[in-house]
PDB file of N, CA and C in Angstrom:
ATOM      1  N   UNK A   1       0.821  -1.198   0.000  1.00  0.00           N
ATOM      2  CA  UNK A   1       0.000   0.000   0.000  1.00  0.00           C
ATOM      3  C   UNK A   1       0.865   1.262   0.000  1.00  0.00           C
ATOM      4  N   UNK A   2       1.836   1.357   0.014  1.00  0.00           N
ATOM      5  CA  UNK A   2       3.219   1.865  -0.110  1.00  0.00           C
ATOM      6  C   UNK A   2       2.978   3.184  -1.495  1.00  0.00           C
ATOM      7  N   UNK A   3       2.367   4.517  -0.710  1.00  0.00           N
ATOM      8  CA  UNK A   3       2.827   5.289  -1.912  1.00  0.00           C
ATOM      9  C   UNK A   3       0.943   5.817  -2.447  1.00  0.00           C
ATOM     10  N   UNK A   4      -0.018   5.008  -1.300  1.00  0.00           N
ATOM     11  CA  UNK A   4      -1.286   5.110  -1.800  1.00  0.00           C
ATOM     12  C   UNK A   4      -1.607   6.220  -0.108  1.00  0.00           C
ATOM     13  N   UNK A   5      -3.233   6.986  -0.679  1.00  0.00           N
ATOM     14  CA  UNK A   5      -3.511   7.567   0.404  1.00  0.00           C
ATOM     15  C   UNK A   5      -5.087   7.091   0.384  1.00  0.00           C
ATOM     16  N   UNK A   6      -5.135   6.709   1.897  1.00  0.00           N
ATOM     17  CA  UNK A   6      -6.742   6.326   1.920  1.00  0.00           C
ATOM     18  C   UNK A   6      -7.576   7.391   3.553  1.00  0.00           C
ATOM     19  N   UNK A   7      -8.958   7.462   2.852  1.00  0.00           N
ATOM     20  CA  UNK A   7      -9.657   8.418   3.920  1.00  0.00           C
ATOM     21  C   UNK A   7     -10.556   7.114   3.923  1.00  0.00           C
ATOM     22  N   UNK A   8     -10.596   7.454   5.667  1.00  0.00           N
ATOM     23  CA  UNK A   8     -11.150   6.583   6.484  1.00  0.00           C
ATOM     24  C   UNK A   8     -12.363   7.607   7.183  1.00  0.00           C
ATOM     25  N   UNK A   9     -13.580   7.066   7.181  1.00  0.00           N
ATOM     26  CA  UNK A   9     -14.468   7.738   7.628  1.00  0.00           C
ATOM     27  C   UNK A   9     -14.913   7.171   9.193  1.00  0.00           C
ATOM     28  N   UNK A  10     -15.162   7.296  10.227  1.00  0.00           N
ATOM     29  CA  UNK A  10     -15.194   7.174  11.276  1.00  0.00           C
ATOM     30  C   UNK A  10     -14.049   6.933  11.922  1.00  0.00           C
ATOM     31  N   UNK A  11     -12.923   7.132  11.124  1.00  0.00           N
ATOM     32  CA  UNK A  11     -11.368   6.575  11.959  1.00  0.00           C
ATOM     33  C   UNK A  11     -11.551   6.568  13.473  1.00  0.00           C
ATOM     34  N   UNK A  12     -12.151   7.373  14.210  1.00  0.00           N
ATOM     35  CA  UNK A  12     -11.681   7.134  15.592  1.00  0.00           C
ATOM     36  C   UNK A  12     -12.414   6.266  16.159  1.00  0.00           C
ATOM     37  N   UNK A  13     -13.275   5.566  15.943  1.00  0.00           N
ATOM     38  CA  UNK A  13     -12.917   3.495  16.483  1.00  0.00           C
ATOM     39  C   UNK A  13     -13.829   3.026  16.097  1.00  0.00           C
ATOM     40  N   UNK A  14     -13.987   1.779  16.674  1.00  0.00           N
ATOM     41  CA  UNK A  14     -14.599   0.856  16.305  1.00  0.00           C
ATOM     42  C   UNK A  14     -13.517   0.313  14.342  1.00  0.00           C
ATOM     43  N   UNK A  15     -14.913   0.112  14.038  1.00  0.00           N
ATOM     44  CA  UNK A  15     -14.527  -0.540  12.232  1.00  0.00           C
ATOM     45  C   UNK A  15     -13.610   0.169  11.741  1.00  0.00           C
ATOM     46  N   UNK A  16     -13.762   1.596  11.694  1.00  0.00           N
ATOM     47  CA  UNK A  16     -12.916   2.696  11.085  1.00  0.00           C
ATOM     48  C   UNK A  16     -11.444   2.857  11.515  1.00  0.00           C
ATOM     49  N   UNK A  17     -11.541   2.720  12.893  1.00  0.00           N
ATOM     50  CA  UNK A  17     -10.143   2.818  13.429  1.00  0.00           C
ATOM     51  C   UNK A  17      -9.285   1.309  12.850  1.00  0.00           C
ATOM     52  N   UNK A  18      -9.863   0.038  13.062  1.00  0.00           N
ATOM     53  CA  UNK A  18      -9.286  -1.392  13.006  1.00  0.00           C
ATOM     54  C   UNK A  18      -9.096  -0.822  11.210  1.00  0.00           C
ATOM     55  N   UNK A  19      -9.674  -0.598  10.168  1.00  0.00           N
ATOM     56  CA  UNK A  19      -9.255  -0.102   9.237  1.00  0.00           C
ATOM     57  C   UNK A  19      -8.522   0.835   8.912  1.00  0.00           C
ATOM     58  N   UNK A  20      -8.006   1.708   9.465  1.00  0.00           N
ATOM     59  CA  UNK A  20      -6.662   2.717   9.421  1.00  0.00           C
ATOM     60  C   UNK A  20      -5.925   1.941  10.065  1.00  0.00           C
ATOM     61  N   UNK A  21      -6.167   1.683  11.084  1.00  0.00           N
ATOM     62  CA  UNK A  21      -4.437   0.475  11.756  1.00  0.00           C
ATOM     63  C   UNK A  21      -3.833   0.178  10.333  1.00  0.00           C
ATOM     64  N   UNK A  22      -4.669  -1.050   9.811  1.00  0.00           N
ATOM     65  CA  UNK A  22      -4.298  -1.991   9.123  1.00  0.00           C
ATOM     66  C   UNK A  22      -3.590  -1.144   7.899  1.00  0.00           C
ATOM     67  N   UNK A  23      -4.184  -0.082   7.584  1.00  0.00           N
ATOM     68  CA  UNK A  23      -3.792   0.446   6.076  1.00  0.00           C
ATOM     69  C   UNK A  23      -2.507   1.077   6.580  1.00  0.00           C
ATOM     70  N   UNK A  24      -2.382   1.834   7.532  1.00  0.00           N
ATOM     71  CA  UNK A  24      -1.214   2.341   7.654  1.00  0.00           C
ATOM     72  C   UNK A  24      -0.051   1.392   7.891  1.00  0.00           C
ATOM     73  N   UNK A  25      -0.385   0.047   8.997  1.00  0.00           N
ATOM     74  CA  UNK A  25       0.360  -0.786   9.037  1.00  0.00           C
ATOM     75  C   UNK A  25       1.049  -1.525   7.371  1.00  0.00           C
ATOM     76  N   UNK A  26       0.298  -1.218   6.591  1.00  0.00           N
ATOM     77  CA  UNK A  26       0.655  -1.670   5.292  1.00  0.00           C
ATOM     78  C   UNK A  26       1.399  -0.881   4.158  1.00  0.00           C
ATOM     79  N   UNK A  27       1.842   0.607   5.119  1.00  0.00           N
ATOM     80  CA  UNK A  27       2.416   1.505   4.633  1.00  0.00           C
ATOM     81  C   UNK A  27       1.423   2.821   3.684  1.00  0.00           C
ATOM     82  N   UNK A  28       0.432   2.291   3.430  1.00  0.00           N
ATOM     83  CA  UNK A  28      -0.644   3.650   3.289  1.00  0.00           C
ATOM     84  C   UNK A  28      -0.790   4.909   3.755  1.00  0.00           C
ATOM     85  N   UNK A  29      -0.951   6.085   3.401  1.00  0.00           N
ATOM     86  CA  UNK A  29      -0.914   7.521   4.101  1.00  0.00           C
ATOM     87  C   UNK A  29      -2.420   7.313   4.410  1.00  0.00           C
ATOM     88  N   UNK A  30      -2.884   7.744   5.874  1.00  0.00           N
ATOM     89  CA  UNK A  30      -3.722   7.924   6.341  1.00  0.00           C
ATOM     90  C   UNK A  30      -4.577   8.932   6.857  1.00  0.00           C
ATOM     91  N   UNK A  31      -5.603   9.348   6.447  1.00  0.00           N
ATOM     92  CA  UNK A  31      -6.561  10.236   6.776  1.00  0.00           C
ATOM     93  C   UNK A  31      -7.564   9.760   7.167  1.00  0.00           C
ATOM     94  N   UNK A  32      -7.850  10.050   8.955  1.00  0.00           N
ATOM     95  CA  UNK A  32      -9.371   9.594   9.232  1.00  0.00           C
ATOM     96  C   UNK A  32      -9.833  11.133   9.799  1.00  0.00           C
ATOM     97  N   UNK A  33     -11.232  10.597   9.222  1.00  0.00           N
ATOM     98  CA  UNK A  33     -12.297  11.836  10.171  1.00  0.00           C
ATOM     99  C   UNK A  33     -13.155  11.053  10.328  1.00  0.00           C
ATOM    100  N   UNK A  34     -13.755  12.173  11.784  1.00  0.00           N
ATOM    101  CA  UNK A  34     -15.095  12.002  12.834  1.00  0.00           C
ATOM    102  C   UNK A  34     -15.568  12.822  13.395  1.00  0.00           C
ATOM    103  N   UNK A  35     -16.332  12.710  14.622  1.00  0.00           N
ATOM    104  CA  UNK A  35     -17.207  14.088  14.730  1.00  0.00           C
ATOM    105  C   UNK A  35     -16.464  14.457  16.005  1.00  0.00           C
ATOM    106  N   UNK A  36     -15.349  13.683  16.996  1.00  0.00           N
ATOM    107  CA  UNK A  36     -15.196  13.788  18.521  1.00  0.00           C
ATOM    108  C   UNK A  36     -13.636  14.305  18.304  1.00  0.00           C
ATOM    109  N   UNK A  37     -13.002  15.193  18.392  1.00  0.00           N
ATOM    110  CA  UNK A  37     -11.588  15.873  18.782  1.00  0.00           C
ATOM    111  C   UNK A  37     -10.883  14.444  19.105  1.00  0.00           C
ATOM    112  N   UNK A  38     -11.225  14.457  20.735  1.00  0.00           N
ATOM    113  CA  UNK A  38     -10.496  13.895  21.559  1.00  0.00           C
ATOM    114  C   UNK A  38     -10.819  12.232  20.908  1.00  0.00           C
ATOM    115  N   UNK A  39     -11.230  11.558  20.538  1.00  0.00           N
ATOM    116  CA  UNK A  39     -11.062  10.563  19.725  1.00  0.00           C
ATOM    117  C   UNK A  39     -10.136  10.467  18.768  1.00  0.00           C
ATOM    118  N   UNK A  40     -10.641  11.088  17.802  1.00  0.00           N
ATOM    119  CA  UNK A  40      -9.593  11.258  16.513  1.00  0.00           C
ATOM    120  C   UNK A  40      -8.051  11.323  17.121  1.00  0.00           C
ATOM    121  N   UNK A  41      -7.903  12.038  17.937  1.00  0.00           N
ATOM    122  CA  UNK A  41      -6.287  12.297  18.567  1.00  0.00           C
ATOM    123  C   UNK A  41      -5.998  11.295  19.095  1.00  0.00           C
ATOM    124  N   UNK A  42      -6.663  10.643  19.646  1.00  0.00           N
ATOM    125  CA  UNK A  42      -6.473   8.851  20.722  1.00  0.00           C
ATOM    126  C   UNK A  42      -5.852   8.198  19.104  1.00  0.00           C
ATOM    127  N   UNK A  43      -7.034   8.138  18.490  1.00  0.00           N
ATOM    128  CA  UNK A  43      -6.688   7.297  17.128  1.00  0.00           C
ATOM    129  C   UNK A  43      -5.660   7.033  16.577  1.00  0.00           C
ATOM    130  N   UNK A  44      -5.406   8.802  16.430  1.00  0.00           N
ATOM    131  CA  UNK A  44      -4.203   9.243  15.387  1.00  0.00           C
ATOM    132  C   UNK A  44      -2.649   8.926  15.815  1.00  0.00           C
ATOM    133  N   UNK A  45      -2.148   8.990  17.445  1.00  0.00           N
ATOM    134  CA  UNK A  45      -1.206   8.198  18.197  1.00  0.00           C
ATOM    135  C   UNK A  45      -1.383   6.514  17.916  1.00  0.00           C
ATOM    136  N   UNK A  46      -2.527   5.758  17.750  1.00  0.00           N
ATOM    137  CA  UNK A  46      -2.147   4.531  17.686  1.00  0.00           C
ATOM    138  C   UNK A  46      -2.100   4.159  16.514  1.00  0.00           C
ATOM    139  N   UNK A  47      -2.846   4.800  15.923  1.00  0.00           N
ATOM    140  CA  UNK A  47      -2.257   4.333  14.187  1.00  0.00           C
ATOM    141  C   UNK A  47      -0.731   5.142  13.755  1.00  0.00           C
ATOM    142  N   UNK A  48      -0.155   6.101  14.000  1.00  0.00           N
ATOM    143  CA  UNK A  48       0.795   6.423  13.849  1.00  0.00           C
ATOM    144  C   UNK A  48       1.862   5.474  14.602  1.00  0.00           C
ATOM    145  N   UNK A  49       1.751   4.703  15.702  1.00  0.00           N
ATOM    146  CA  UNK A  49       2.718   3.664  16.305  1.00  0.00           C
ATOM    147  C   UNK A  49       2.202   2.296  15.809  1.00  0.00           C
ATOM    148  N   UNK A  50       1.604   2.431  14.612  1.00  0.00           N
ATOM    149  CA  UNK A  50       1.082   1.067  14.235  1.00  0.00           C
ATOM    150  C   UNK A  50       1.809   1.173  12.450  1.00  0.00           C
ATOM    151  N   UNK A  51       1.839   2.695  12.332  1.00  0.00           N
ATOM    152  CA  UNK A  51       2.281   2.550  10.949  1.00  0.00           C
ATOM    153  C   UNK A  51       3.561   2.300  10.335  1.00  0.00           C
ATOM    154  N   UNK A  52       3.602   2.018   9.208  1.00  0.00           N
ATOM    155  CA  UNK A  52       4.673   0.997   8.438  1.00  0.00           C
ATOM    156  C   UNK A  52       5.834   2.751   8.737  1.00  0.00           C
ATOM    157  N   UNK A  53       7.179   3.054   8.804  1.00  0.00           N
ATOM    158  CA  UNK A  53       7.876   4.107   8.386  1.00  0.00           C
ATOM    159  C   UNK A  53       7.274   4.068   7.012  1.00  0.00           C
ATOM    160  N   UNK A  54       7.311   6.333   7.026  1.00  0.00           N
ATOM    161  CA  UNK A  54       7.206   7.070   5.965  1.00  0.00           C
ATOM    162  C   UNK A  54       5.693   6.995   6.026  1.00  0.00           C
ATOM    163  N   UNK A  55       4.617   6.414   6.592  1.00  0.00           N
ATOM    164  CA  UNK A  55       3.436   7.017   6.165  1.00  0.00           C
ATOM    165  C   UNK A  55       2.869   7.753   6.911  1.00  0.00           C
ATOM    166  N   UNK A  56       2.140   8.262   6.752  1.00  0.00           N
ATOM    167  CA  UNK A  56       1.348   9.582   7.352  1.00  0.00           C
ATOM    168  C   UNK A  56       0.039   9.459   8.156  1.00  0.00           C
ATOM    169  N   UNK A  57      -0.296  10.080   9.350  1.00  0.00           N
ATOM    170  CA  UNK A  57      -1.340  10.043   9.636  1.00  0.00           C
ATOM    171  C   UNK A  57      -2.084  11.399   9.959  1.00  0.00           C
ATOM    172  N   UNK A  58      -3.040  11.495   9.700  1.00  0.00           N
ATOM    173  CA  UNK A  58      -3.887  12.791  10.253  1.00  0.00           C
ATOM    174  C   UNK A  58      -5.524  12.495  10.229  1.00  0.00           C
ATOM    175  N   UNK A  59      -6.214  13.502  11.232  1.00  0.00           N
ATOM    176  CA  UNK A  59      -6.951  13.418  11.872  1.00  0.00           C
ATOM    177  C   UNK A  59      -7.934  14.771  11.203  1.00  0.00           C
ATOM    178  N   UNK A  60      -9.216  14.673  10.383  1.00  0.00           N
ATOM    179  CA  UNK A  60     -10.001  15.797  10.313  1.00  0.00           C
ATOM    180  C   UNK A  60     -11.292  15.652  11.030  1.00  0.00           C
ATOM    181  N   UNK A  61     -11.660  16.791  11.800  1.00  0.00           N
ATOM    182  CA  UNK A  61     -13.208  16.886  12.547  1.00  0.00           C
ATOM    183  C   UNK A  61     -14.027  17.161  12.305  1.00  0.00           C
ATOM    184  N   UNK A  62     -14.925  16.765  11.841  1.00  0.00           N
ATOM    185  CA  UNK A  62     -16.446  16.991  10.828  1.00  0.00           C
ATOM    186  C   UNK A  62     -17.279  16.747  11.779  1.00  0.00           C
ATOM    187  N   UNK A  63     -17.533  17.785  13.020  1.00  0.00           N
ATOM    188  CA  UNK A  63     -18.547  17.738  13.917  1.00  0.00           C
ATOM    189  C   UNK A  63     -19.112  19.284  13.817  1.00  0.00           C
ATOM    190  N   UNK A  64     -18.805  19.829  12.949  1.00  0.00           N
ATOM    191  CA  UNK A  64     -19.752  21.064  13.296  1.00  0.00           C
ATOM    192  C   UNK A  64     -20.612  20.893  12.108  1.00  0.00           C
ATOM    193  N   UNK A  65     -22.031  20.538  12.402  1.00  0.00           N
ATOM    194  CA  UNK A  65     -23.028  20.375  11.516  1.00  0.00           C
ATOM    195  C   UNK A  65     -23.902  21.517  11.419  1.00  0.00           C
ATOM    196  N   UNK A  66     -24.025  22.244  12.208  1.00  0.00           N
ATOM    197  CA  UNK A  66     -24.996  23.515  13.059  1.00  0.00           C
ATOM    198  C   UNK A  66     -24.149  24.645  11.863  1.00  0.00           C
ATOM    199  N   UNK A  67     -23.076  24.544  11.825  1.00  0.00           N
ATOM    200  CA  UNK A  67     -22.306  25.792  11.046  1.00  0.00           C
ATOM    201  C   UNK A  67     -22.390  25.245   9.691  1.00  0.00           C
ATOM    202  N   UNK A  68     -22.225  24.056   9.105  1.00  0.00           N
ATOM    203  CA  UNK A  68     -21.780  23.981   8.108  1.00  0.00           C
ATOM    204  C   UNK A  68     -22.985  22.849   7.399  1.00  0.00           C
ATOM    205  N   UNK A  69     -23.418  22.443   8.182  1.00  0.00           N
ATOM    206  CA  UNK A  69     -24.647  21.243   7.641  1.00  0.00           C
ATOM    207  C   UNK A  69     -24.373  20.358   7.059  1.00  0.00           C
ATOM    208  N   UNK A  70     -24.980  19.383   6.550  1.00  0.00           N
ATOM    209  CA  UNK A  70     -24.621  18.117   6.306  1.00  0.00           C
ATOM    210  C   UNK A  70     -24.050  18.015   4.903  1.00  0.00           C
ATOM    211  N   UNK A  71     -22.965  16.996   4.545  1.00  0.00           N
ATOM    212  CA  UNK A  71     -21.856  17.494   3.496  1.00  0.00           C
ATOM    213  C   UNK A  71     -23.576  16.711   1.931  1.00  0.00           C
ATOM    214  N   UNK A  72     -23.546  17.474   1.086  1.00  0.00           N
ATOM    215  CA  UNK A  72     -24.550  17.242   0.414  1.00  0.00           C
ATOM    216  C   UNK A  72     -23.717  16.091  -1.182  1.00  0.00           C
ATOM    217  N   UNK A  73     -22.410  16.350  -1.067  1.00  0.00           N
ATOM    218  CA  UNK A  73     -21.321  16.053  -2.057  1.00  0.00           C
ATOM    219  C   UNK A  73     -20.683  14.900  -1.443  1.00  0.00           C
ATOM    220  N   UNK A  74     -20.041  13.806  -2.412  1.00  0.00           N
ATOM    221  CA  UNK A  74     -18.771  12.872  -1.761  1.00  0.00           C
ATOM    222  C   UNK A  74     -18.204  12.875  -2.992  1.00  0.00           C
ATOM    223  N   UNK A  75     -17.272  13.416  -3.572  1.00  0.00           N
ATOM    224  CA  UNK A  75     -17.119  12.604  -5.173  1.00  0.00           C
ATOM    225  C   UNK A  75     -15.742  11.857  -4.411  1.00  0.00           C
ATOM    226  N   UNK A  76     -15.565  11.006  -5.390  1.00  0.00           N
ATOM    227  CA  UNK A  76     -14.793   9.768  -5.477  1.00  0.00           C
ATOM    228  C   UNK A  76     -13.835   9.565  -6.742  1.00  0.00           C
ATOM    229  N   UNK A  77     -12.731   9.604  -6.357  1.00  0.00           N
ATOM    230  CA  UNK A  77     -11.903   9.323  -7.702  1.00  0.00           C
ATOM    231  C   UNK A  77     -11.662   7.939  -7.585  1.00  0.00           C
ATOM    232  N   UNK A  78     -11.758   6.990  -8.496  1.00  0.00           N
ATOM    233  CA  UNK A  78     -11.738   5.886  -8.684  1.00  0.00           C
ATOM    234  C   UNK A  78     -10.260   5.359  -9.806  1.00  0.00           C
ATOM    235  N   UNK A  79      -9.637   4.459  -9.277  1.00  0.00           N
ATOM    236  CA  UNK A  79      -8.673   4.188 -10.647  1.00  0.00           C
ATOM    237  C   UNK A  79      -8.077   3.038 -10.545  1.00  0.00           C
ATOM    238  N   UNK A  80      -7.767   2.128 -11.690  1.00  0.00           N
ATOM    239  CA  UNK A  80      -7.469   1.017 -11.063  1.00  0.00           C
ATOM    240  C   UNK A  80      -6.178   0.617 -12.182  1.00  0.00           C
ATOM    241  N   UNK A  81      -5.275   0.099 -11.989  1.00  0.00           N
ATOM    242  CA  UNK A  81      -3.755  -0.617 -12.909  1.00  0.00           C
ATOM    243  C   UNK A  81      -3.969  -1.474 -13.308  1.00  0.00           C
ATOM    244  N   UNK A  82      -3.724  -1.777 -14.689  1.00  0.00           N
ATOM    245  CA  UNK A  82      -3.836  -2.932 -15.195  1.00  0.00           C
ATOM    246  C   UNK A  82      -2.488  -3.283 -15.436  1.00  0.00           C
ATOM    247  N   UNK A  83      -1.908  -4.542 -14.969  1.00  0.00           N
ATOM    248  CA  UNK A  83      -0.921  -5.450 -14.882  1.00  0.00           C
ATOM    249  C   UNK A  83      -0.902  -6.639 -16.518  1.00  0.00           C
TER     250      UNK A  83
END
């Protein structure tokens, strides 16, 4: 996974978090968001001591709904190698 970047949506636990471990452990750059600060930061220390050297971790907070409302957009870039 070496060289790829994946966003993780609930990163700070449960499913989301056991899925950033793993990706970062596999050398993946990591981006999770959630709605709780102090979660995401718990997260972002154990996936960063879980990750392969050279990948990245960070933490975005998508809890202010009142200011900004619910995201109405997701686009998705999709791409795949053919071998």
């Amino acid at each position: 996974m070496e060289g790829t970047t994946a966003l993780v949506t609930g990163g700070g636990g449960g499913i989301g978090l056991s899925v950033a471990l793993r990706l970062a452990a596999d050398g993946a750059n990591v981006l999770i968001c959630g709605r709780t600060a102090s979660r995401l930061d718990d997260a972002v220390k154990q996936i960063q001591a879980a990750a392969a050297p050279g990948a990245e971790v960070r933490a975005v907070i998508i809890g202010d709904q009142r200011r900004l409302g619910c995201a109405n957009v997701s686009p998705n870039r999709v791409a795949a190698d053919v071998v």
